[in-house]
C-alpha atoms as a PDB file:
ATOM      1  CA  UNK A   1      79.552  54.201  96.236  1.00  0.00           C
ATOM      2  CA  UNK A   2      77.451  55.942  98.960  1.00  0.00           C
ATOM      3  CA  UNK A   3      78.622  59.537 100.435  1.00  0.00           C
ATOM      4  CA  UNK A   4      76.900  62.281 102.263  1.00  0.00           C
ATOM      5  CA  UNK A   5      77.696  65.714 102.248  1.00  0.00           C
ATOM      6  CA  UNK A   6      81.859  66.032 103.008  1.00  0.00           C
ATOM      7  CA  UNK A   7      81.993  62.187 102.811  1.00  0.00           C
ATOM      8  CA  UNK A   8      82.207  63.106  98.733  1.00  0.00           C
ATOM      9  CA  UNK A   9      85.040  64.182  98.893  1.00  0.00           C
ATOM     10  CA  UNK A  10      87.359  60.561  98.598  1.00  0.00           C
ATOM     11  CA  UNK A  11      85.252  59.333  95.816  1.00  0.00           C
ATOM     12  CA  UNK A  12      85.849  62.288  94.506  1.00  0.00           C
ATOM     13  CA  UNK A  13      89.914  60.911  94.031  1.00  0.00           C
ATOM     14  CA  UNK A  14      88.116  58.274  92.436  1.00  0.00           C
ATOM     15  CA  UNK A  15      85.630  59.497  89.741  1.00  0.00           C
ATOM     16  CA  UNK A  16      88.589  61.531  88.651  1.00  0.00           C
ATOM     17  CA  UNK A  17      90.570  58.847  87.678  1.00  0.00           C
ATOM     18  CA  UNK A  18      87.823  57.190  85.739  1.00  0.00           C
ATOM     19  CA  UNK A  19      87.070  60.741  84.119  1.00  0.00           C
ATOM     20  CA  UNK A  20      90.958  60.756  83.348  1.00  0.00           C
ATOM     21  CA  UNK A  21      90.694  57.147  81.806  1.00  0.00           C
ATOM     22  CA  UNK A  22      87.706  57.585  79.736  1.00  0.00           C
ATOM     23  CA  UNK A  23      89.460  60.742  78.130  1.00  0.00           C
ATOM     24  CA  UNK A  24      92.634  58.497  77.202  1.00  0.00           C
ATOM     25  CA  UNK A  25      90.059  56.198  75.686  1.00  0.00           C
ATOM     26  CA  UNK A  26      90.160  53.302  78.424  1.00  0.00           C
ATOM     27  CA  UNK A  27      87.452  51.553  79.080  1.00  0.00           C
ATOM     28  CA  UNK A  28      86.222  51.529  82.592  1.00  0.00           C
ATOM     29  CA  UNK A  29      82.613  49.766  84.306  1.00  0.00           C
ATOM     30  CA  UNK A  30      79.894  51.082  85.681  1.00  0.00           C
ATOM     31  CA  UNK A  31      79.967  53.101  88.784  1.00  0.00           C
ATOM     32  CA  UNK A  32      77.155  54.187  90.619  1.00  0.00           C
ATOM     33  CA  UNK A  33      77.204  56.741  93.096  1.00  0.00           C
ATOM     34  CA  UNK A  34      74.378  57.521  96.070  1.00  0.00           C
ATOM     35  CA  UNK A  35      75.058  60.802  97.672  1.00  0.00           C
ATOM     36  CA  UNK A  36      72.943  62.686  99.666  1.00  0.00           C
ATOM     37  CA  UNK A  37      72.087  66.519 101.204  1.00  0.00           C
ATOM     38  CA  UNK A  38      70.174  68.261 102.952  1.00  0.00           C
ATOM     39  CA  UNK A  39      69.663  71.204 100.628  1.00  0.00           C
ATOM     40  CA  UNK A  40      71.045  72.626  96.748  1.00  0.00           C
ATOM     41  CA  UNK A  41      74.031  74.356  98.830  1.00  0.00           C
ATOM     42  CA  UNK A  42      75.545  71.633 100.833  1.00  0.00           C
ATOM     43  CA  UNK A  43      75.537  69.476  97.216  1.00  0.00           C
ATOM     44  CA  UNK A  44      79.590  70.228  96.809  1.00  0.00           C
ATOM     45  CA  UNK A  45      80.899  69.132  93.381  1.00  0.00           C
ATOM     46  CA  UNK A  46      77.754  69.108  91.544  1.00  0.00           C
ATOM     47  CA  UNK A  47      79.387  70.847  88.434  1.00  0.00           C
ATOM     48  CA  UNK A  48      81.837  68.199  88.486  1.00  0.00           C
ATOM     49  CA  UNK A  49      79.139  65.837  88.720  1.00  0.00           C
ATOM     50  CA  UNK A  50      77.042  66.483  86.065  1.00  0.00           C
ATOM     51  CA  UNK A  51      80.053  66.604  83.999  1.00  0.00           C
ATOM     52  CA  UNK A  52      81.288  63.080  85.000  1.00  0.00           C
ATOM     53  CA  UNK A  53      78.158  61.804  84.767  1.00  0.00           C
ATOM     54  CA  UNK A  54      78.133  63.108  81.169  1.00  0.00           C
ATOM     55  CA  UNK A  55      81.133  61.034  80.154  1.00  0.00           C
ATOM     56  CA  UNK A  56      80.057  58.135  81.747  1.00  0.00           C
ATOM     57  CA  UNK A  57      82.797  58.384  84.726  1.00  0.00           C
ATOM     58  CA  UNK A  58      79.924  58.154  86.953  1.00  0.00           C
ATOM     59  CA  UNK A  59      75.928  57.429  87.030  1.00  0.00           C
END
């Protein structure tokens, strides 16, 4: 998956889903997503990021 800046926002749909399956003990494959800024403030979600990537929703 690629996305910069607002163009996060539909994989977002996505990763949340595989967050959601992981939790009900599904297995799901690798995802890898590229997204890019220009600065720390424009990187929307991160929270949510480093928590998916956690779990293994998301590299």
């Amino acid at each position: 998956m690629f996305a910069a800046g607002t163009g996060i926002a539909p994989f977002r749909g996505f990763i949340q889903e595989r967050a959601a399956q992981l939790v009900c003990g599904r297995e799901v494959g690798p995802a890898i997503l590229y997204f890019g800024c220009r600065s720390q403030k424009d990187f929307l979600y991160s929270d949510e990021l480093e928590k998916w990537s956690k779990i293994g929703a998301v590299l």
